[in-house]
C-alpha atoms as a PDB file:
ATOM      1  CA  UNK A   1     -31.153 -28.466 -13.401  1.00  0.00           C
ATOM      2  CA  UNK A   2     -30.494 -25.565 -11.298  1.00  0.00           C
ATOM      3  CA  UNK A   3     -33.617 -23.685  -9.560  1.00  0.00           C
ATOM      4  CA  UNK A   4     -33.589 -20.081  -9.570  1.00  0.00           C
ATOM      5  CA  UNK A   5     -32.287 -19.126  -5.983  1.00  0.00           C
ATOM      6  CA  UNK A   6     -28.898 -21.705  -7.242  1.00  0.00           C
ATOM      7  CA  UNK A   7     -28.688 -19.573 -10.113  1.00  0.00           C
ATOM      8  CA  UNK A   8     -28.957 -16.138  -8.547  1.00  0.00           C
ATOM      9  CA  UNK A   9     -26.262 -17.327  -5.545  1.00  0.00           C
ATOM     10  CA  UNK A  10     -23.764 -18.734  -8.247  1.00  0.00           C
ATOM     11  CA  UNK A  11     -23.739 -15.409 -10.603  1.00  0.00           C
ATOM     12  CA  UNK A  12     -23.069 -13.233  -7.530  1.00  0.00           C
ATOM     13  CA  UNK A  13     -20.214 -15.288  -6.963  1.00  0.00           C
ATOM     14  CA  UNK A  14     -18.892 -15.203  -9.851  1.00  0.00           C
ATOM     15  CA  UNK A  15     -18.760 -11.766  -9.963  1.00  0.00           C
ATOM     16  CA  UNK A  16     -17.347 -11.276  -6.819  1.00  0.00           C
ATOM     17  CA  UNK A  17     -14.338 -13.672  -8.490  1.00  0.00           C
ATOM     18  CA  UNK A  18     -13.807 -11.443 -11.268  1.00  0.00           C
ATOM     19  CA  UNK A  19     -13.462  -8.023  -9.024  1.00  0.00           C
ATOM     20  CA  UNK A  20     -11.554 -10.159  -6.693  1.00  0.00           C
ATOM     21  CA  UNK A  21      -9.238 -11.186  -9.680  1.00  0.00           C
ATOM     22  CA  UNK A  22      -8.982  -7.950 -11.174  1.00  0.00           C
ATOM     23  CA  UNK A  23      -9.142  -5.278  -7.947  1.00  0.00           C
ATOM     24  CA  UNK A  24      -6.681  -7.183  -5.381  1.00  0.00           C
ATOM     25  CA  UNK A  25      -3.694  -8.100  -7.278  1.00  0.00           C
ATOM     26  CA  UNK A  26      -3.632  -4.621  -8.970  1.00  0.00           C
ATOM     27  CA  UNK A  27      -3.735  -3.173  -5.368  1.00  0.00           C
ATOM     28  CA  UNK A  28      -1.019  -5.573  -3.887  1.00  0.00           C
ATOM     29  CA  UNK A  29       1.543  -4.969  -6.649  1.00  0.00           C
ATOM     30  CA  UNK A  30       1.179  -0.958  -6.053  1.00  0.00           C
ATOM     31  CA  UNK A  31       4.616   0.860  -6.159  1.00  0.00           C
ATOM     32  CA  UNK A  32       5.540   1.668  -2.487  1.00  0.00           C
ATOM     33  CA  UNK A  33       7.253   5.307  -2.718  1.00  0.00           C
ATOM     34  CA  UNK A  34       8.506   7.947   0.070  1.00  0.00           C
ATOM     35  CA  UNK A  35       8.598  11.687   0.758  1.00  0.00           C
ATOM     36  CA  UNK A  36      12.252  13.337   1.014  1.00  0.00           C
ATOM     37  CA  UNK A  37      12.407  17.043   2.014  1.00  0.00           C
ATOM     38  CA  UNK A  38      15.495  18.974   2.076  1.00  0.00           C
ATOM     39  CA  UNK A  39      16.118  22.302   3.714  1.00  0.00           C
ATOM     40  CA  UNK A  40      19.243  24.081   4.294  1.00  0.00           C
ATOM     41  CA  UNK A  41      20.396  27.333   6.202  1.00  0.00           C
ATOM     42  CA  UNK A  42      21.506  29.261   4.262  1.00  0.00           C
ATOM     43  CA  UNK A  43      19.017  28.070   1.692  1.00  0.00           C
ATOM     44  CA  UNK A  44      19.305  28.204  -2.126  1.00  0.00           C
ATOM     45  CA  UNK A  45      22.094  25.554  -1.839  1.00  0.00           C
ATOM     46  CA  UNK A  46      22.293  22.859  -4.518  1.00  0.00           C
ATOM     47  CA  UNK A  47      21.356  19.075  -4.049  1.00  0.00           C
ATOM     48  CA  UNK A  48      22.702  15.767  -5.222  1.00  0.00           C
ATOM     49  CA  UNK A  49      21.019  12.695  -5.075  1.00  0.00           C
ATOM     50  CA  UNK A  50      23.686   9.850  -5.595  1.00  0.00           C
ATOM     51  CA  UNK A  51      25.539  12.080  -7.747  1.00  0.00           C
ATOM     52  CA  UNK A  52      23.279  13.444 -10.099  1.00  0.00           C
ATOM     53  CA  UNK A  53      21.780  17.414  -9.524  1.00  0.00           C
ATOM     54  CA  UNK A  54      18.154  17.471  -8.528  1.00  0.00           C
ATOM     55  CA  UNK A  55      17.396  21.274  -7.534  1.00  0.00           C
ATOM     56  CA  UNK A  56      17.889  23.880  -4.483  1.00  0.00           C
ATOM     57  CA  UNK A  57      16.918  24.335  -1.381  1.00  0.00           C
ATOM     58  CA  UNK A  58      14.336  23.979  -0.164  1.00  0.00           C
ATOM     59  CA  UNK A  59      13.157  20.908  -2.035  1.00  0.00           C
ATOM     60  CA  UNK A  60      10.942  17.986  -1.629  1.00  0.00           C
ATOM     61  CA  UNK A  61      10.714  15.086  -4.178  1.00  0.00           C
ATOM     62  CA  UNK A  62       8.792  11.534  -4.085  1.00  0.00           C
ATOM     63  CA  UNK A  63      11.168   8.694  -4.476  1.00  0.00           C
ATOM     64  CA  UNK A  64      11.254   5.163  -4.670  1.00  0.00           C
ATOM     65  CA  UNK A  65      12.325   3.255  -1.688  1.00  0.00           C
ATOM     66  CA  UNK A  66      15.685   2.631  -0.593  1.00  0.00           C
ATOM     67  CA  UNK A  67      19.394   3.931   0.069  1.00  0.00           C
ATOM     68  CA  UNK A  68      20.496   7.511  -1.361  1.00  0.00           C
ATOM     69  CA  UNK A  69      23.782   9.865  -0.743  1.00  0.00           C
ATOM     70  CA  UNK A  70      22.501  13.250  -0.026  1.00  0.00           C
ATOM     71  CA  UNK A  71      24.718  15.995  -0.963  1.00  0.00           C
ATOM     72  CA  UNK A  72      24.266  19.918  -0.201  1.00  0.00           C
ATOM     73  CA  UNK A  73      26.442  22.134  -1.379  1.00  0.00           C
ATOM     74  CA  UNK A  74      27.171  26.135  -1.484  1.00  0.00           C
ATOM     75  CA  UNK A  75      29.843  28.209  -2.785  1.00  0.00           C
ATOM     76  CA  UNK A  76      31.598  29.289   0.143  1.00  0.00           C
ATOM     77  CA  UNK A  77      30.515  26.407   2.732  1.00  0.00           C
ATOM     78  CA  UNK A  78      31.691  23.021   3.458  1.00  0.00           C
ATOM     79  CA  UNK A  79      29.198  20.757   1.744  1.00  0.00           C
ATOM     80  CA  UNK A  80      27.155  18.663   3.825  1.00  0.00           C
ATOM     81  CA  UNK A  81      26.931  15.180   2.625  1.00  0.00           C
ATOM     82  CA  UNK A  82      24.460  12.257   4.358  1.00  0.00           C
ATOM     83  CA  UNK A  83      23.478   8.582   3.691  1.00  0.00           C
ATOM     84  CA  UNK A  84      19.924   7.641   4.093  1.00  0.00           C
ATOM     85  CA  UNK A  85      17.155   5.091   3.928  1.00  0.00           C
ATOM     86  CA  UNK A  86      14.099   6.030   2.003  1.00  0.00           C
ATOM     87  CA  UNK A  87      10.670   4.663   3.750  1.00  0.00           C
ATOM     88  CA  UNK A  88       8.088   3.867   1.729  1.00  0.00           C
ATOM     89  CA  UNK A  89       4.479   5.750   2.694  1.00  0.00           C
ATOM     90  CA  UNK A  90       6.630   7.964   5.306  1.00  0.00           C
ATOM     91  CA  UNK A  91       8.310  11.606   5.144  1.00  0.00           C
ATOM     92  CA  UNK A  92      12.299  11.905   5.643  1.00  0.00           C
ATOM     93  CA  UNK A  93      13.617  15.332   6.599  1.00  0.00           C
ATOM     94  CA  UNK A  94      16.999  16.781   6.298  1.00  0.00           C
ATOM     95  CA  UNK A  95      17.874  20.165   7.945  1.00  0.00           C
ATOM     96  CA  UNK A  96      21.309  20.881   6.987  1.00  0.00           C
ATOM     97  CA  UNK A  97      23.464  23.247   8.728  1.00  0.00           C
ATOM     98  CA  UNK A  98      26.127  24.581   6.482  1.00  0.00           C
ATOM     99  CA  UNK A  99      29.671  25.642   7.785  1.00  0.00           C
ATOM    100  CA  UNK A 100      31.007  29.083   5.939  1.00  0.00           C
ATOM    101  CA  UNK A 101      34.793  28.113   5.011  1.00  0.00           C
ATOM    102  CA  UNK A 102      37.173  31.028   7.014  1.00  0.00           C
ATOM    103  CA  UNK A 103      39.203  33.608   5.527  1.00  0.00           C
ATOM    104  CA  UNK A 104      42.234  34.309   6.186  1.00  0.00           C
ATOM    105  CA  UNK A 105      43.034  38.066   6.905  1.00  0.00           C
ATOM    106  CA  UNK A 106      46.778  38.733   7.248  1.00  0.00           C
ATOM    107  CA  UNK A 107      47.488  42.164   9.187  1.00  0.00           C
ATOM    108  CA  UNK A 108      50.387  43.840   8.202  1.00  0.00           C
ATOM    109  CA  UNK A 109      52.682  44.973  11.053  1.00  0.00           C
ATOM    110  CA  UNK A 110      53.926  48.702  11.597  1.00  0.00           C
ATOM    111  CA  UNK A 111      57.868  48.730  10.642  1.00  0.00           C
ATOM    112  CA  UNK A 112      59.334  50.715  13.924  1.00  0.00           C
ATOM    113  CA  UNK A 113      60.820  54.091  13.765  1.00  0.00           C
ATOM    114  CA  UNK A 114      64.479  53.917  13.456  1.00  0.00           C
ATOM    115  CA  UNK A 115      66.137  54.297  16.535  1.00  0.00           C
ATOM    116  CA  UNK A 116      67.862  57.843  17.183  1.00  0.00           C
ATOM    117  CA  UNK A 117      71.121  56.530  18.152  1.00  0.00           C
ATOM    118  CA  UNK A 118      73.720  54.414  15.777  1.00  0.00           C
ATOM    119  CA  UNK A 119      73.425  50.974  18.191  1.00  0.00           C
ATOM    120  CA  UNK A 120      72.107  48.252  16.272  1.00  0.00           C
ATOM    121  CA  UNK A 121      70.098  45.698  18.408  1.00  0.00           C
ATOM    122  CA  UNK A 122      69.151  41.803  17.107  1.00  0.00           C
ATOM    123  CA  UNK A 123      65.844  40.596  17.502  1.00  0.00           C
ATOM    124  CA  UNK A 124      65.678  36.709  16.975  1.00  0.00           C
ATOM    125  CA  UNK A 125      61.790  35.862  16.781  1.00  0.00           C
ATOM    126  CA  UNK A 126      60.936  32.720  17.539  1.00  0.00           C
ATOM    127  CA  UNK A 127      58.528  31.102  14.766  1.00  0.00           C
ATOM    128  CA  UNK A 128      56.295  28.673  15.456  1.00  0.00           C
ATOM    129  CA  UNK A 129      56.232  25.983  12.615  1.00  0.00           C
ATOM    130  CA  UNK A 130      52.420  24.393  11.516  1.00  0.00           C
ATOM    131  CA  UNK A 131      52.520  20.724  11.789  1.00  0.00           C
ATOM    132  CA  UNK A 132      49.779  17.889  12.186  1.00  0.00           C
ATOM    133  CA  UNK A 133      49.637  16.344  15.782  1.00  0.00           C
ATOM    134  CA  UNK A 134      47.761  13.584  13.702  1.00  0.00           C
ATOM    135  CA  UNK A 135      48.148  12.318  10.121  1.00  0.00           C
ATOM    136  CA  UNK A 136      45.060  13.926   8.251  1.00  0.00           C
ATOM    137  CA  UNK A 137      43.252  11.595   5.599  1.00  0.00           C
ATOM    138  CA  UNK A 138      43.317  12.634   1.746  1.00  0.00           C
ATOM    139  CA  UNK A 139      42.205  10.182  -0.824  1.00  0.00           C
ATOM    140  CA  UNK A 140      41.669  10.343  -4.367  1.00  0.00           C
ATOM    141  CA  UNK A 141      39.324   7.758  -5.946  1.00  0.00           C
ATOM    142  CA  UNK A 142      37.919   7.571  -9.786  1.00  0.00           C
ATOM    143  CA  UNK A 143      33.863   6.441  -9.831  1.00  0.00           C
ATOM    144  CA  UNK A 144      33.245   5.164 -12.828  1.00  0.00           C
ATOM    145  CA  UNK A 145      35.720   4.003 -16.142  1.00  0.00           C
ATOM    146  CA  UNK A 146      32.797   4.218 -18.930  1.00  0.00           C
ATOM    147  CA  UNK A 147      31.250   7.539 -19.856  1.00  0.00           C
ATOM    148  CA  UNK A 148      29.412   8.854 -22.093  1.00  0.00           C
ATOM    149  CA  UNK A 149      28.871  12.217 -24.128  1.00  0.00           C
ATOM    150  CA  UNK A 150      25.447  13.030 -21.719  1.00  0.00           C
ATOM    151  CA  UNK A 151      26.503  11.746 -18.186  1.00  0.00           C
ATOM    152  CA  UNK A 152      30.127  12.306 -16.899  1.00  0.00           C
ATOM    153  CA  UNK A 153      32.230  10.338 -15.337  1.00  0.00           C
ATOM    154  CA  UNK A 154      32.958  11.161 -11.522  1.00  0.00           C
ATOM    155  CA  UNK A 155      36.539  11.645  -9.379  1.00  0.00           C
ATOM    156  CA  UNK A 156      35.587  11.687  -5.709  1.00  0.00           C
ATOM    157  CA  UNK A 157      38.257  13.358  -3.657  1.00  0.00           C
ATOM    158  CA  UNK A 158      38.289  13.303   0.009  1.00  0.00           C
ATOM    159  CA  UNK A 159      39.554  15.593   3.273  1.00  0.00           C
ATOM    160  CA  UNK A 160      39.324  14.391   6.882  1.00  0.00           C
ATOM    161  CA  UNK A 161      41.545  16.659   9.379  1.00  0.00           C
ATOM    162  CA  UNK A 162      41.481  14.899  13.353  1.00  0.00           C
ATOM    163  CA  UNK A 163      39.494  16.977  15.650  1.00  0.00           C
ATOM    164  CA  UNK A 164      43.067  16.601  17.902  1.00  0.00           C
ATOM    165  CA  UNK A 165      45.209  18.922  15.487  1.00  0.00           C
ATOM    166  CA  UNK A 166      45.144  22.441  16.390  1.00  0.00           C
ATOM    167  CA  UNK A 167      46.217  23.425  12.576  1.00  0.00           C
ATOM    168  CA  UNK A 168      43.396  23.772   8.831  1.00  0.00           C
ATOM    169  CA  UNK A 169      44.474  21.088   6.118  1.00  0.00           C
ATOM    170  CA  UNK A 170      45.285  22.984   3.208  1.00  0.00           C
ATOM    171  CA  UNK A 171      45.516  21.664   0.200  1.00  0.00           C
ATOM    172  CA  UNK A 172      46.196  22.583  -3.522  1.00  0.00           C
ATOM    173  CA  UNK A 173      44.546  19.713  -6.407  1.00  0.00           C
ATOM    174  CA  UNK A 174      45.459  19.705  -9.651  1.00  0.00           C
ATOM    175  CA  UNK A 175      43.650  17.898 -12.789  1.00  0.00           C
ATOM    176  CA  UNK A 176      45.591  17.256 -16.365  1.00  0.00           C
ATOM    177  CA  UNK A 177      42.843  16.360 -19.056  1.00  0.00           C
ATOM    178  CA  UNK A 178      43.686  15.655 -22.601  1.00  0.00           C
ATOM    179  CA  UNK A 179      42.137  17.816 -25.868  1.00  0.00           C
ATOM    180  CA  UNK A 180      38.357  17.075 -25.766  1.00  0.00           C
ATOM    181  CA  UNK A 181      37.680  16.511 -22.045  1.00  0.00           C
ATOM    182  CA  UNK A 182      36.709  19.101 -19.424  1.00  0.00           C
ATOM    183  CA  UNK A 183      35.889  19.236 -15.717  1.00  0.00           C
ATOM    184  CA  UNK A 184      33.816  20.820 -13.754  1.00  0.00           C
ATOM    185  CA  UNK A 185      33.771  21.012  -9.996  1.00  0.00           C
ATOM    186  CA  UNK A 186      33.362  23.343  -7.114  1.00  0.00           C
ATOM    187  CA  UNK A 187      36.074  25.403  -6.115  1.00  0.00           C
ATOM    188  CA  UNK A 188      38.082  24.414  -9.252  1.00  0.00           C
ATOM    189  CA  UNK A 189      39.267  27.017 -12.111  1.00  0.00           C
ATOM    190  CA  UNK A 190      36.908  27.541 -14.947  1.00  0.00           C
ATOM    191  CA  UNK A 191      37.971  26.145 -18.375  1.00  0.00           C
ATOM    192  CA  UNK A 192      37.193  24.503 -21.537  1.00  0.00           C
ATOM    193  CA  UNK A 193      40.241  23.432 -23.693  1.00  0.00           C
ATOM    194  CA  UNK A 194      43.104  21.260 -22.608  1.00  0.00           C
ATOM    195  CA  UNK A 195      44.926  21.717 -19.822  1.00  0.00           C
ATOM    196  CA  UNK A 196      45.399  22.015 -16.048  1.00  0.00           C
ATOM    197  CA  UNK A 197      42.456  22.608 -13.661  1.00  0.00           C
ATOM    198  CA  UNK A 198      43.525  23.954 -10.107  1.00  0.00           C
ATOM    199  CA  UNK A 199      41.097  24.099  -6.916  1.00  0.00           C
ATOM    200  CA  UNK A 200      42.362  25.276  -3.482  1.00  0.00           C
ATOM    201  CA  UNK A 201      40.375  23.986  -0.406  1.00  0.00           C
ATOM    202  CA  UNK A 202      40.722  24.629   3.223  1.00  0.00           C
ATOM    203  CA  UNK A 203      39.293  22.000   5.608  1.00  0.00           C
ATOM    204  CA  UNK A 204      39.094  23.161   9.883  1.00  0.00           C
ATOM    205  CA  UNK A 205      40.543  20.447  12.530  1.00  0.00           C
ATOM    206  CA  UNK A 206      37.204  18.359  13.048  1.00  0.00           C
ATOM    207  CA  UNK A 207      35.732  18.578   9.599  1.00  0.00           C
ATOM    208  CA  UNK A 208      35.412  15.786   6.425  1.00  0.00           C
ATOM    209  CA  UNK A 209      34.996  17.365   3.166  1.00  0.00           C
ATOM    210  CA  UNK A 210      34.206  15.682  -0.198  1.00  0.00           C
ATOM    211  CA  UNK A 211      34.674  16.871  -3.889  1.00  0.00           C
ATOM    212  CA  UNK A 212      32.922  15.472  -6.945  1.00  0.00           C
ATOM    213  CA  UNK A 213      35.195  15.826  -9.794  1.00  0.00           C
ATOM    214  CA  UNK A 214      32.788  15.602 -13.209  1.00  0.00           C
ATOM    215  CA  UNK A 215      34.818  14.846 -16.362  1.00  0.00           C
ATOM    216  CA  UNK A 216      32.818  15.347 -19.312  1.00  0.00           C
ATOM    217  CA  UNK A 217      34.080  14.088 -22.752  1.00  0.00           C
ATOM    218  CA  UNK A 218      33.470  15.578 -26.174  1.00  0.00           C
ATOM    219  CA  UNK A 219      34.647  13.312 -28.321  1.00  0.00           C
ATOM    220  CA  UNK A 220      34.057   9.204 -28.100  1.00  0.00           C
ATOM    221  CA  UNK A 221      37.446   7.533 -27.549  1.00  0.00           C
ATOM    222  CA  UNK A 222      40.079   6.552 -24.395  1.00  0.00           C
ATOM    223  CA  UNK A 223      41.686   9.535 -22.052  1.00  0.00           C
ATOM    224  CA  UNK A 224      43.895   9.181 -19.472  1.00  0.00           C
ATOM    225  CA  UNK A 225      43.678  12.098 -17.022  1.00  0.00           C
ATOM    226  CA  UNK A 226      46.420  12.650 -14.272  1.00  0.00           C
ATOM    227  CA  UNK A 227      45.119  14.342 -11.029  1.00  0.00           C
ATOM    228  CA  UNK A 228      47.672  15.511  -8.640  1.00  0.00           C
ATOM    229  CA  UNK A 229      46.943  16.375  -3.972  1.00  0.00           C
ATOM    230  CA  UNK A 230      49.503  18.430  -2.518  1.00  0.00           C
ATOM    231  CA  UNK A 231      48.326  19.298   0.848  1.00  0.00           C
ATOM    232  CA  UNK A 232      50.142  20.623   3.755  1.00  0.00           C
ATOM    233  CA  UNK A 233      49.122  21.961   7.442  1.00  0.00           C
ATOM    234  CA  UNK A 234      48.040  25.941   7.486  1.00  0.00           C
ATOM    235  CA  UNK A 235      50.902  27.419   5.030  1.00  0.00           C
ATOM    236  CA  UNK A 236      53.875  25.373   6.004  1.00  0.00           C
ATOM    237  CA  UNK A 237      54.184  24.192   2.430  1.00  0.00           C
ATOM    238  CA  UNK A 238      57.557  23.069   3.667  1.00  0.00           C
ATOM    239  CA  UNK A 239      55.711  19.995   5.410  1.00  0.00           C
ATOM    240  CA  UNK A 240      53.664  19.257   2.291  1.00  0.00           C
ATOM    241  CA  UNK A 241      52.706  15.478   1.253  1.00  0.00           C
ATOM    242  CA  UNK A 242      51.567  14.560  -2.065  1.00  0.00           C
ATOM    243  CA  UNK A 243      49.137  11.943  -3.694  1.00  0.00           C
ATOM    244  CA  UNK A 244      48.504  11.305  -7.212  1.00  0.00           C
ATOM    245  CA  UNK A 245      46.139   9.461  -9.604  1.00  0.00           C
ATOM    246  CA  UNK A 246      46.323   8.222 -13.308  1.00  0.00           C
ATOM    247  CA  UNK A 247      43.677   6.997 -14.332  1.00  0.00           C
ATOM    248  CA  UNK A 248      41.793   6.333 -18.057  1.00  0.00           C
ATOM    249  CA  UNK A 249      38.242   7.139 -18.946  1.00  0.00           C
ATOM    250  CA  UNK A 250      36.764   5.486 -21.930  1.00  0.00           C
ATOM    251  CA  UNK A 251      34.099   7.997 -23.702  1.00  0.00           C
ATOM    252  CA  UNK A 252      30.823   6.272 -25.599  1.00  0.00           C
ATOM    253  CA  UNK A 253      28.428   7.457 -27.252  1.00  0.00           C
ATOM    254  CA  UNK A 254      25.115   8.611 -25.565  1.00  0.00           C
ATOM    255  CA  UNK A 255      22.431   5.464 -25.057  1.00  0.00           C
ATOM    256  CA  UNK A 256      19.784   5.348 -27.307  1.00  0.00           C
ATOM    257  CA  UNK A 257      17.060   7.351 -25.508  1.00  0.00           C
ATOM    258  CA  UNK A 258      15.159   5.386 -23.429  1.00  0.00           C
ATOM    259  CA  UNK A 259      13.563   6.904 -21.607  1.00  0.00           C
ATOM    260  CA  UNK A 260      14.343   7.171 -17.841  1.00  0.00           C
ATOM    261  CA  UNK A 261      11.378   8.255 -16.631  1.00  0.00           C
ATOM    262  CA  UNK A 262      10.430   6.381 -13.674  1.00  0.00           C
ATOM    263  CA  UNK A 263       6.961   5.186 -14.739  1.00  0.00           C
ATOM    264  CA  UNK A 264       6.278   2.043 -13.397  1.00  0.00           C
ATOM    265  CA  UNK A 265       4.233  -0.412 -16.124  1.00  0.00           C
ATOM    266  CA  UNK A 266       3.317  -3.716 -14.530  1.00  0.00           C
ATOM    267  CA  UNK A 267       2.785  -6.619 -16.445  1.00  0.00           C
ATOM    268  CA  UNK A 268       1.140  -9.224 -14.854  1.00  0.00           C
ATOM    269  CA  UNK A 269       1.341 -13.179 -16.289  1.00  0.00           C
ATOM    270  CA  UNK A 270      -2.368 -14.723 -15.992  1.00  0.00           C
ATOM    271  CA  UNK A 271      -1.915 -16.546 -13.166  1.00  0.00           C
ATOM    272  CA  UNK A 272      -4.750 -18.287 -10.496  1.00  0.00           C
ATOM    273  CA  UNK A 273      -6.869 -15.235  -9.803  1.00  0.00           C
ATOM    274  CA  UNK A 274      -7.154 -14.257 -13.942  1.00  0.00           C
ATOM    275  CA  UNK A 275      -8.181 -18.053 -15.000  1.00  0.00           C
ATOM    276  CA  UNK A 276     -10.855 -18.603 -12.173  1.00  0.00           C
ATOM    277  CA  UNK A 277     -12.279 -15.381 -13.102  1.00  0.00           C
ATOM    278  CA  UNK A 278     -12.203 -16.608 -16.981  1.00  0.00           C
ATOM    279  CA  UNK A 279     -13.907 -19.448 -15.720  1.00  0.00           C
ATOM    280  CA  UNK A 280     -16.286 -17.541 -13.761  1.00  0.00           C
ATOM    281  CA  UNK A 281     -17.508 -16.207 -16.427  1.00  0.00           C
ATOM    282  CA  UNK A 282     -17.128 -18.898 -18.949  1.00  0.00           C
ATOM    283  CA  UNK A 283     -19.759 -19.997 -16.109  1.00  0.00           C
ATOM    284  CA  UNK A 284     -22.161 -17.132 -15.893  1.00  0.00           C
ATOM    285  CA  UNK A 285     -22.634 -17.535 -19.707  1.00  0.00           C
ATOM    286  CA  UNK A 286     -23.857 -21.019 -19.533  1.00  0.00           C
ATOM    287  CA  UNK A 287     -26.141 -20.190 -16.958  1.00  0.00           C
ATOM    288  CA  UNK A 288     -27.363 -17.527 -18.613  1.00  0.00           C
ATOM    289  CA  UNK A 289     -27.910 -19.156 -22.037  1.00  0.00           C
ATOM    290  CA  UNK A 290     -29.979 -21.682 -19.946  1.00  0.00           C
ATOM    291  CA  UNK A 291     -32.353 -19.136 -18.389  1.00  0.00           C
END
């Protein structure tokens, strides 16, 4: 039926239909991923990716594609938060310049020798009083509502002082949490049981600084947890404002491990390419039982 030159042309293309089957579909449905690199000055500073701690500086991971918050943050500095776009096959840098927070040095003054006659003269100093040429921005916003005992849930809490006011935004936060919740954020006071947590921050005219609040919970159940703002411009604490937040947290229990690894497993549904090549060599078998 089929003479030999037939024969030979039709088993080289069937196996050219099974590698095409097998090869090209495995290729095409490769996971597209991108280089991120972080560096930071001063270095050593921690990073978090969308939340979630991922190492010092200098660092460079491989991530999937897409949209990440990039936060940097040092004890002492302002952290340095950025939203970016993850390319697949390319390399994104971040060079982050952290600014130190100031100190404030007050110099005591010299009390003047006491004059060597009995007249009494009255200084009246003129005082200057701190205020905000514009309003400065302060908000207080919970994440999340569900936690559980291995991944906290998240208070993000916000400065923005105008580049037009010539005075810091000061301000004073304070965080309630029932028996069997904790916190843990920088700047805040270290502690375990129940109580009040209290974090001081300072934040230059010009500047936007953000605070992750972590609340981790012990014991499953519902909390409510009251966080309180007082802030005020430099140290007139006689012009202070205040914002508050009440808000509940509902604690699970951890999620049956699954694990999280990113290791992609692709399934693929026999489609076109894997019955031609079944008939392929459904094919080359007939042919060859012929020979």
């Amino acid at each position: 039926m089929f003479n030999n030159v037939t024969m030979k042309k039709l088993l080289i293309f069937g196996l050219l239909a099974v590698l095409a089957a097998l090869v090209i579909p495995a290729t095409a449905q490769e996971e597209q991923k991108g280089t991120l690199y972080i560096n930071s000055t001063p270095t050593l500073a921690k990073v978090y990716i969308n939340g979630e701690y991922t190492g010092t500086t200098p660092l460079s991971l491989v991530l999937e594609s897409g949209s990440y918050e990039i936060r940097i943050a040092k004890e002492g500095y302002y952290d340095f938060v950025k939203k970016i776009n993850l390319t697949a096959n390319e390399t994104t840098y971040i060079n982050a310049t952290l600014t130190e927070i100031p100190t404030v040095t007050v110099t005591p003054t010299e009390t003047p020798a006491a004059a060597p006659t009995p007249t009494t003269t009255t200084t009246t100093a003129t005082t200057t009083v701190a205020k905000f040429r514009m309003g400065p921005t302060v908000t207080l916003r919970p994440v999340n509502d569900v936690i559980s005992k291995d991944k906290p849930g998240i208070i993000e809490l916000y400065f923005s002082n105008p580049s037009i006011n010539d005075v810091t935004l000061t301000a004073d936060v304070y965080v309630s949490v029932p028996s069997g919740i904790h916190i843990s954020a920088e700047g805040f006071s270290v502690g375990g049981a129940a109580g009040t947590y209290h974090g001081h921050f300072v934040t230059p005219p010009g500047n936007d600084r953000t605070i992750y609040i972590y609340v981790y919970g012990e014991k499953t159940g519902e909390y409510v947890i009251h966080s309180e703002v007082v802030y005020y411009p430099d140290e007139n604490k006689d012009a202070y404002q205040q914002i508050s937040l009440t808000h509940p947290f509902k604690v699970t229990e951890p999620v049956t491990p699954t694990t999280t690894v990113t290791t992609t497993v692709t399934t693929r549904t026999p489609g076109f390419e894997a019955m031609f090549a079944i008939a392929s060599l459904i094919v080359i078998v007939y042919l060859l039982r012929r020979l």
